[in-house]
N, C-alpha and C. Protein backbone atom coordinates (compact mmCIF):
# COMPACT_ATOMS: atom_id res chain seq x y z
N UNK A 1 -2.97 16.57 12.85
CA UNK A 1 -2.83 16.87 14.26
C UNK A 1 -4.00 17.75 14.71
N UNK A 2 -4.38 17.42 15.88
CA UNK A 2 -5.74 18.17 16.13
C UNK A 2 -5.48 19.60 17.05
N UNK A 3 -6.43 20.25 16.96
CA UNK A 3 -5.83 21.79 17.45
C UNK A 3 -6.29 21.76 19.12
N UNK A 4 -6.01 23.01 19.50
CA UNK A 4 -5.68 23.01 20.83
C UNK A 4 -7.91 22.45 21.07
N UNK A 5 -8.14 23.03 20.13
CA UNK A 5 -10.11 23.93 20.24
C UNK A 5 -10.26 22.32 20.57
N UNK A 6 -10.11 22.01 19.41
CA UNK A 6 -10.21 20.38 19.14
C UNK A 6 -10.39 19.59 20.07
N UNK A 7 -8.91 19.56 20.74
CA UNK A 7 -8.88 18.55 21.82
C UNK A 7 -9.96 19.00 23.19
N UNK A 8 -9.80 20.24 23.11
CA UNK A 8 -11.49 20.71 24.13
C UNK A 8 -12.41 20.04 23.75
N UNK A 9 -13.06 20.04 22.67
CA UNK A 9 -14.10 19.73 22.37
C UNK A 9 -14.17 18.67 22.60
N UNK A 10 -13.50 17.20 22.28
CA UNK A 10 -13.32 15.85 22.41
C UNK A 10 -13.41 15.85 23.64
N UNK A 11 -13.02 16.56 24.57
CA UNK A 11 -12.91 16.03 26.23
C UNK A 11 -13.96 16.48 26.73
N UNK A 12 -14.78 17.61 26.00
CA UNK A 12 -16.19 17.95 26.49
C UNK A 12 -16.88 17.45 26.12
N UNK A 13 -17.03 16.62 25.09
CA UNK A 13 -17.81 15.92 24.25
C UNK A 13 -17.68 14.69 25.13
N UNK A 14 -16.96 13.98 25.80
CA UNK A 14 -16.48 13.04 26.35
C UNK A 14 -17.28 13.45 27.78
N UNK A 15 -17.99 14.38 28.38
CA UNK A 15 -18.00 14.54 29.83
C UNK A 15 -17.07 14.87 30.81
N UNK A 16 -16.41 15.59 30.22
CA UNK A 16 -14.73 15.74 30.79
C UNK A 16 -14.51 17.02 30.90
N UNK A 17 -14.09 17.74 31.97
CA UNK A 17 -13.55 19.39 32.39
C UNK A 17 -11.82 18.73 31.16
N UNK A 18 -12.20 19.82 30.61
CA UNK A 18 -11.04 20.14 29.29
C UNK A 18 -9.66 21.15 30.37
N UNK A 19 -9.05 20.40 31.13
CA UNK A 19 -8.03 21.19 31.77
C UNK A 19 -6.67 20.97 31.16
N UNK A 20 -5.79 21.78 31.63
CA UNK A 20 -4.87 21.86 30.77
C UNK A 20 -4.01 20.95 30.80
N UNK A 21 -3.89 19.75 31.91
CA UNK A 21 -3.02 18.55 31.92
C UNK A 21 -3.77 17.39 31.30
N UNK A 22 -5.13 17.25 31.15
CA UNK A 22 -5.62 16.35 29.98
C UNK A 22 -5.72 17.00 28.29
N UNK A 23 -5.60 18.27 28.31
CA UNK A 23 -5.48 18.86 27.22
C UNK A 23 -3.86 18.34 26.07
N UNK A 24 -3.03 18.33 27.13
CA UNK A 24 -1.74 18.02 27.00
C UNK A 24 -1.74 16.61 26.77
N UNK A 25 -2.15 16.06 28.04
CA UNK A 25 -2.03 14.29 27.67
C UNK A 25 -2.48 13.94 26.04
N UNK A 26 -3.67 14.12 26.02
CA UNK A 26 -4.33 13.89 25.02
C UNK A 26 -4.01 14.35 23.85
N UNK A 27 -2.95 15.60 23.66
CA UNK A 27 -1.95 15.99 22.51
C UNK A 27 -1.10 15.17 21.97
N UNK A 28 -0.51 15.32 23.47
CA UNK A 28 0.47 13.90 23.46
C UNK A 28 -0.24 12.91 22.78
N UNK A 29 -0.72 11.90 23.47
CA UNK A 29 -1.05 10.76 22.43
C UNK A 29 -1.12 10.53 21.29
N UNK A 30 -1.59 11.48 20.75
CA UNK A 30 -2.41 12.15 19.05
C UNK A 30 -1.15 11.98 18.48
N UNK A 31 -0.07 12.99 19.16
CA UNK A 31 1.25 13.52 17.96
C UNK A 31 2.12 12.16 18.34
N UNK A 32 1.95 11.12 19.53
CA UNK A 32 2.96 9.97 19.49
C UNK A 32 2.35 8.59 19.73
N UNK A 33 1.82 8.24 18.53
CA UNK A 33 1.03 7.14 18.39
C UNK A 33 1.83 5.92 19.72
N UNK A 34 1.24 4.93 20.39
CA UNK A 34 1.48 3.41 20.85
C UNK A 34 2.70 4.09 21.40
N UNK A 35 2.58 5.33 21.92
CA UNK A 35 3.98 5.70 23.08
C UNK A 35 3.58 5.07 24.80
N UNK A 36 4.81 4.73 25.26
CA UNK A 36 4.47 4.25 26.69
C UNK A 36 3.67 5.70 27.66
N UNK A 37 3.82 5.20 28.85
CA UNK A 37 3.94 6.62 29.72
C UNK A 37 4.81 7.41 30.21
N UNK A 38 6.20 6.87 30.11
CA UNK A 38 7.60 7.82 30.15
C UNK A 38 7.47 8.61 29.47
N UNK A 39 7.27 8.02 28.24
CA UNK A 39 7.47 8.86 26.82
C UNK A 39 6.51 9.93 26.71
N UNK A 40 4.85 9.68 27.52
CA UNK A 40 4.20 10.72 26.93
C UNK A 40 4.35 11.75 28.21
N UNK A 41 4.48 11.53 29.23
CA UNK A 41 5.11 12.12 30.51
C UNK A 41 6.74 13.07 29.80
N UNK A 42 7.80 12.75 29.28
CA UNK A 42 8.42 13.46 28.69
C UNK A 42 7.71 14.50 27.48
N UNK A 43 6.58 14.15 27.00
CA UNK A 43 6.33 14.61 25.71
C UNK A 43 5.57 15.73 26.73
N UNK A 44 4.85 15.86 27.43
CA UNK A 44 3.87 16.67 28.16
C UNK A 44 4.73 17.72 28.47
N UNK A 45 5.76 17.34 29.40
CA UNK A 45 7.07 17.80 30.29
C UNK A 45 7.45 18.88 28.92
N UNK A 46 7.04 18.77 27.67
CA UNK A 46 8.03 19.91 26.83
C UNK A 46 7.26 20.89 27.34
N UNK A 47 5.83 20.75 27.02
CA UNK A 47 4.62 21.89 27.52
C UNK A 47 4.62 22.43 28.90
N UNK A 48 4.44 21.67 29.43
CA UNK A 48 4.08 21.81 31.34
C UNK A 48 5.24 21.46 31.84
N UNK A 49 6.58 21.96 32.07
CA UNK A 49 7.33 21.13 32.46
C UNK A 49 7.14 20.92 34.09
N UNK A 50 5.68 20.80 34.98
CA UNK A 50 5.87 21.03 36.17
C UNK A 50 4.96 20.05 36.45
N UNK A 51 4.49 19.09 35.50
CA UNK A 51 2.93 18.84 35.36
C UNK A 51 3.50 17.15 36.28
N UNK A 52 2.65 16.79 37.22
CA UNK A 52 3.31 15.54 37.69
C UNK A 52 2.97 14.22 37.04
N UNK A 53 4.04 13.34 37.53
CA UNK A 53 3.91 12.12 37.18
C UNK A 53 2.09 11.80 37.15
N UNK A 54 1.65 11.87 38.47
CA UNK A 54 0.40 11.48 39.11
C UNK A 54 -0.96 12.40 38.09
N UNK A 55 -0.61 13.67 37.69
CA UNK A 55 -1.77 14.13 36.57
C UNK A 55 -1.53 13.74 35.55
N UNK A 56 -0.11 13.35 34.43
CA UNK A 56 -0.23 12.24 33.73
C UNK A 56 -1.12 10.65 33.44
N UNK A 57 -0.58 10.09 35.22
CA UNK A 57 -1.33 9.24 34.70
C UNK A 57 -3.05 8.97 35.44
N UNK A 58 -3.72 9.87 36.12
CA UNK A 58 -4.90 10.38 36.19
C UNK A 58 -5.47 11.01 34.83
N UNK A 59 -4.82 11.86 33.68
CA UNK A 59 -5.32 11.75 32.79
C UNK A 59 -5.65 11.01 31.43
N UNK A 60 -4.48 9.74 32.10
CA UNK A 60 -4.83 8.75 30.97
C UNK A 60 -5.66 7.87 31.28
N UNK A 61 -5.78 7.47 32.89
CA UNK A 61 -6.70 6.52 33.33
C UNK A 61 -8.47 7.74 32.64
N UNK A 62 -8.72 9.20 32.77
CA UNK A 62 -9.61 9.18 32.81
C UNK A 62 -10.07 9.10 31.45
N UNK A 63 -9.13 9.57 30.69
CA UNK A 63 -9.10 9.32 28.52
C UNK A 63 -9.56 8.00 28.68
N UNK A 64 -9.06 7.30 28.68
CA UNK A 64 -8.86 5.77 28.42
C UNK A 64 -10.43 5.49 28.91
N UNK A 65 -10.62 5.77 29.70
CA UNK A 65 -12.35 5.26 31.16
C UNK A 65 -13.59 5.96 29.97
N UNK A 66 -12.98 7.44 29.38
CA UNK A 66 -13.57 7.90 28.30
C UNK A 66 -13.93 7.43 27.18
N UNK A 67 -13.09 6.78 26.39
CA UNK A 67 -13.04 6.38 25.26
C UNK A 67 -12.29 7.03 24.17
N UNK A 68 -11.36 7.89 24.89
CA UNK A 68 -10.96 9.01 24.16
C UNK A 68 -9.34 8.50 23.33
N UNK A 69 -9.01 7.18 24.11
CA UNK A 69 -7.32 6.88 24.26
C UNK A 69 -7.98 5.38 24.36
N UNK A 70 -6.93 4.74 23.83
CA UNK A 70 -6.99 3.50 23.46
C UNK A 70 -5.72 2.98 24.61
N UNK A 71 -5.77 2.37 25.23
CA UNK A 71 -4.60 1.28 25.84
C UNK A 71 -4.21 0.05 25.61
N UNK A 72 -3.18 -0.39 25.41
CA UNK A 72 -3.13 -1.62 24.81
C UNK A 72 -1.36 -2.35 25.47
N UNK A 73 -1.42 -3.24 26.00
CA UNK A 73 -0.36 -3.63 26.48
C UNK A 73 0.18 -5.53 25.54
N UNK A 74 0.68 -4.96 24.75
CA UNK A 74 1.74 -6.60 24.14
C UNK A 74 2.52 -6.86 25.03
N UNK A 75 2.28 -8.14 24.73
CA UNK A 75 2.85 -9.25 25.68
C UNK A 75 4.25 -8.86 25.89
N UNK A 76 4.62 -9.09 27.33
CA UNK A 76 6.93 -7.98 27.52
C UNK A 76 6.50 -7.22 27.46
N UNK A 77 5.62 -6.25 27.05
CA UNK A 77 5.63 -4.89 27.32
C UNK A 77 4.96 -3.97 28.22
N UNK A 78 5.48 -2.61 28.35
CA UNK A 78 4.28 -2.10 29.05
C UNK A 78 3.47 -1.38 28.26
N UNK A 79 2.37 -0.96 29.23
CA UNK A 79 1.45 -0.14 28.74
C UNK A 79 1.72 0.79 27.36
N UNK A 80 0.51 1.10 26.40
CA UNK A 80 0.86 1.94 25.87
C UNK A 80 -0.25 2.47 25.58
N UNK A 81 -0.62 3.77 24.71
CA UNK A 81 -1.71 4.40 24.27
C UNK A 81 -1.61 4.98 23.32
N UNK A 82 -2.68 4.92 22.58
CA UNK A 82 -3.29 5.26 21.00
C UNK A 82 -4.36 5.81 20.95
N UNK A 83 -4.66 7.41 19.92
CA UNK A 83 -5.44 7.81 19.92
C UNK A 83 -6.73 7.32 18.77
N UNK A 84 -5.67 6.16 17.98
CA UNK A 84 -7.37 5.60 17.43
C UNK A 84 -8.28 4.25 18.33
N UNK A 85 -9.26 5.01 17.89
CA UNK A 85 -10.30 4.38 19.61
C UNK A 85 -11.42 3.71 18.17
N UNK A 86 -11.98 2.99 18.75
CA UNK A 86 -13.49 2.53 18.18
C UNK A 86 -13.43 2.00 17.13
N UNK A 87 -12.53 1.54 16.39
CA UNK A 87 -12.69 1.11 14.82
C UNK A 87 -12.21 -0.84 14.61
N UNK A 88 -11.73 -1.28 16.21
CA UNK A 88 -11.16 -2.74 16.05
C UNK A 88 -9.90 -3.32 15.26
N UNK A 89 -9.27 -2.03 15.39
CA UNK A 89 -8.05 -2.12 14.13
C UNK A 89 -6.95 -3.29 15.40
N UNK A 90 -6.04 -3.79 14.49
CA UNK A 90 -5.11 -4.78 15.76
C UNK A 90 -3.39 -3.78 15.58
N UNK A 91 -2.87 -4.91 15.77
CA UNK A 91 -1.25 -4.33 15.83
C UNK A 91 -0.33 -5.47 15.42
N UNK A 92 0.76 -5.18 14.73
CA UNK A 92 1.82 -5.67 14.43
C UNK A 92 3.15 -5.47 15.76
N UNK A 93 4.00 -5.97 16.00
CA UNK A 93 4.86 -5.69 16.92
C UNK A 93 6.36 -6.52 16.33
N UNK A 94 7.16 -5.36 16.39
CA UNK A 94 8.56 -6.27 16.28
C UNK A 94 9.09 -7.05 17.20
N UNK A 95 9.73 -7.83 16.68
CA UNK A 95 10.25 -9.15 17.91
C UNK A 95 11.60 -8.44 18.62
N UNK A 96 12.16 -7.67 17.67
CA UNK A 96 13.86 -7.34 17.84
C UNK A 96 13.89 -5.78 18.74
N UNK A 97 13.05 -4.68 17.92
CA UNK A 97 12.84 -3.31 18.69
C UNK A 97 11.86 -3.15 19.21
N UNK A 98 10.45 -3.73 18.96
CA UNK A 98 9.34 -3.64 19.76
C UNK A 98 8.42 -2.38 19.12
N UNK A 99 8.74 -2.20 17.70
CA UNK A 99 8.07 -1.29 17.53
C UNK A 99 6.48 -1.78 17.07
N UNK A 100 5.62 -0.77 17.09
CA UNK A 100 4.13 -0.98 17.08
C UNK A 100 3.59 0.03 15.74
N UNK A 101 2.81 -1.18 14.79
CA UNK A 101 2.16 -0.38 14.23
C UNK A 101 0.71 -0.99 14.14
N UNK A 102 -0.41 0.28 13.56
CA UNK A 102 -1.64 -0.63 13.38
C UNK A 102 -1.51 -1.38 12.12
N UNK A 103 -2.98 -2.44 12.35
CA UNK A 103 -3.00 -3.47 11.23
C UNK A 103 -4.55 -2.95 11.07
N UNK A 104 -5.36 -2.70 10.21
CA UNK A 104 -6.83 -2.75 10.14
C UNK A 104 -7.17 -4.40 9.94
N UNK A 105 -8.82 -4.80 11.03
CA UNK A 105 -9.33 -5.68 10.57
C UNK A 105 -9.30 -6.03 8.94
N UNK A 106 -9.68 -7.22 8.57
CA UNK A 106 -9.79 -7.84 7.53
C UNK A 106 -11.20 -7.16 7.27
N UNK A 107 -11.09 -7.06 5.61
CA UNK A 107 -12.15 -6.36 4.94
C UNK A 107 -13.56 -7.00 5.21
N UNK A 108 -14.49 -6.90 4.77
CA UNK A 108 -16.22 -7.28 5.26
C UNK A 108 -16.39 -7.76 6.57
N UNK A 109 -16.97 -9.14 6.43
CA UNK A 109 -17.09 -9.26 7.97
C UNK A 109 -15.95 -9.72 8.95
N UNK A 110 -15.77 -9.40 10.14
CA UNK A 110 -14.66 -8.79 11.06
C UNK A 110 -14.73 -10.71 11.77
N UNK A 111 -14.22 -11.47 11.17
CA UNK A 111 -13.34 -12.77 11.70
C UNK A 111 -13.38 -12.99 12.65
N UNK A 112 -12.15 -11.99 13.18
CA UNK A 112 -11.97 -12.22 14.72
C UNK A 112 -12.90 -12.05 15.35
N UNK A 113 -14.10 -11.65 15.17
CA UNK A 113 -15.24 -11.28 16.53
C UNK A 113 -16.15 -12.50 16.48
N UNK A 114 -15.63 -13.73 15.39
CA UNK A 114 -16.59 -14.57 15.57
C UNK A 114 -15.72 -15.85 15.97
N UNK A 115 -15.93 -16.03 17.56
CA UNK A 115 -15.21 -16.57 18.09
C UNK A 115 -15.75 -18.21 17.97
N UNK A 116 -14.44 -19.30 18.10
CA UNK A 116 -15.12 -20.82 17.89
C UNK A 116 -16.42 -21.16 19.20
N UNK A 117 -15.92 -20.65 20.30
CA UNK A 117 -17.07 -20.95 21.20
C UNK A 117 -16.90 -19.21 22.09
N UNK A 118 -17.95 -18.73 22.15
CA UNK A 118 -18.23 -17.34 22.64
C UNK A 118 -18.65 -17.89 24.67
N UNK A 119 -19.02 -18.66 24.59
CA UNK A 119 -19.06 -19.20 26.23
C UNK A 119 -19.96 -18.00 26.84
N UNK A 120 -21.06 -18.18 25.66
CA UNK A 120 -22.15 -17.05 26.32
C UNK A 120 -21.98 -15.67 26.18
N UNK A 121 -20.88 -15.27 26.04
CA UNK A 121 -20.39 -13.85 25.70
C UNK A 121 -20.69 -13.23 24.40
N UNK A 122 -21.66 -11.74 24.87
CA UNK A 122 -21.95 -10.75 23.61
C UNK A 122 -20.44 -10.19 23.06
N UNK A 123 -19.47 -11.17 22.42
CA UNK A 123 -18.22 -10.36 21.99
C UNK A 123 -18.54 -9.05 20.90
N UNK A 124 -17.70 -7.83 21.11
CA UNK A 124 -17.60 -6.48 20.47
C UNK A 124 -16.56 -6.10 20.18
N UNK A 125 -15.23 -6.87 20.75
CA UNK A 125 -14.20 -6.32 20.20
C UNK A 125 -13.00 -7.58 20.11
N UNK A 126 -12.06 -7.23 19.73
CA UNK A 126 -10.66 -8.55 19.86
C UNK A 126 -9.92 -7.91 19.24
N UNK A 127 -8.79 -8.63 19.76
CA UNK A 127 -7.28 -7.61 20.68
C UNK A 127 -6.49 -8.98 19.68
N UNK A 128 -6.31 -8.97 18.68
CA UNK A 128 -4.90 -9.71 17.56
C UNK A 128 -3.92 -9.02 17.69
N UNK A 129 -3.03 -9.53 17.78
CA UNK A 129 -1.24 -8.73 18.28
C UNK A 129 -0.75 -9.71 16.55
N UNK A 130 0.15 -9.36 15.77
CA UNK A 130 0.95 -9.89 14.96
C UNK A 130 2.17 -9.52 15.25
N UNK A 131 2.90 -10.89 15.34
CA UNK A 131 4.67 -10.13 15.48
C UNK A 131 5.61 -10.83 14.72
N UNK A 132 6.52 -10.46 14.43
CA UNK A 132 7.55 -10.83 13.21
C UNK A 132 8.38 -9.07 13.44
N UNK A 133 9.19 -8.77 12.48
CA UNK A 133 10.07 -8.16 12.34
C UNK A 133 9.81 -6.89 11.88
N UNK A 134 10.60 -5.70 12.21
CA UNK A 134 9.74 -4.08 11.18
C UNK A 134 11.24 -4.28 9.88
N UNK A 135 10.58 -3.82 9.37
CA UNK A 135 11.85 -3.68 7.54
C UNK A 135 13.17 -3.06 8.48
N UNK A 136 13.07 -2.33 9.41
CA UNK A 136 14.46 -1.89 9.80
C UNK A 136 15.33 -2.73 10.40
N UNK A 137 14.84 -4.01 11.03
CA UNK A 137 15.19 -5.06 11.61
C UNK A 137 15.10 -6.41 10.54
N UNK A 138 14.51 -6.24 9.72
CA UNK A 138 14.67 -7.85 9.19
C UNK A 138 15.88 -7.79 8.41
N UNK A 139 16.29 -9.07 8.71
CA UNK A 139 17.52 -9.48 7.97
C UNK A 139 17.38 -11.09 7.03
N UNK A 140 18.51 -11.61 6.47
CA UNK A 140 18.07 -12.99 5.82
C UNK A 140 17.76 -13.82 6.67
N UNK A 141 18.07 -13.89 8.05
CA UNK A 141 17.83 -15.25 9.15
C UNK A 141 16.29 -14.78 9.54
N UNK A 142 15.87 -13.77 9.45
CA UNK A 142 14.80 -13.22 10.05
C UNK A 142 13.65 -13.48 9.14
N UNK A 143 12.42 -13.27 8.75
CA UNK A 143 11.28 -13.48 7.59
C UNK A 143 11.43 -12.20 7.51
């Protein structure tokens, strides 16, 4: 978990006034991996309990615009955010609870970025969702 200094630094490092409702957001995220925005809006609310809906999500639009917060929305779902950024890792998703975990790319060269026809496009990243079941949900009818 990263310290309060920490998360300054990342948001200054980022071009970003380190205030205390992106200080928070950005905690948030860290300590609740692929949480929606209720959730990190409650998680903030332990800290700031005064902090609004609207600087919540002004500080995730400006993380996210940063590079600081990852967003990622599976298909039925809403929004969510993750503080690992830059590495092309994908996600697993349950069919039954919807829970989210990462998957890292496949070892050496990265597959998915070599698309059958690129249609002119310098591709840099790709967004693989895997879904099937988490161990807390699978059963014998289930894989």
């Amino acid at each position: 978990m990263a310290t309060t200094l920490e998360l300054q630094r990342m948001l200054r490092g980022a071009a970003l006034r380190a205030t205390t409702p992106r200080v928070a957001v950005l905690n948030a995220v860290h300590a609740h991996p692929h949480a929606d925005t209720d959730s990190l809006i409650g998680a903030v609310r332990e800290d700031l309990p005064r902090v609004s809906h609207q600087a919540v999500y002004d500080s995730l639009h400006a993380l996210t615009a940063a590079g600081l917060v990852r967003r990622i929305q599976p298909s039925g779902s809403v929004a969510r955010y993750e503080s690992r950024v830059g590495d092309n890792h994908h996600h697993v998703v349950c069919r039954s609870c919807g829970r989210i975990a990462d998957v890292d790319c496949a070892v050496g060269e990265a597959p998915c970025l070599v698309a059958s026809d690129d249609g002119g496009f310098a591709i840099d990243e790709a967004e693989v969702t895997y879904w099937g079941w988490c161990p807390d949900c699978s059963t014998p009818g289930n894989p």
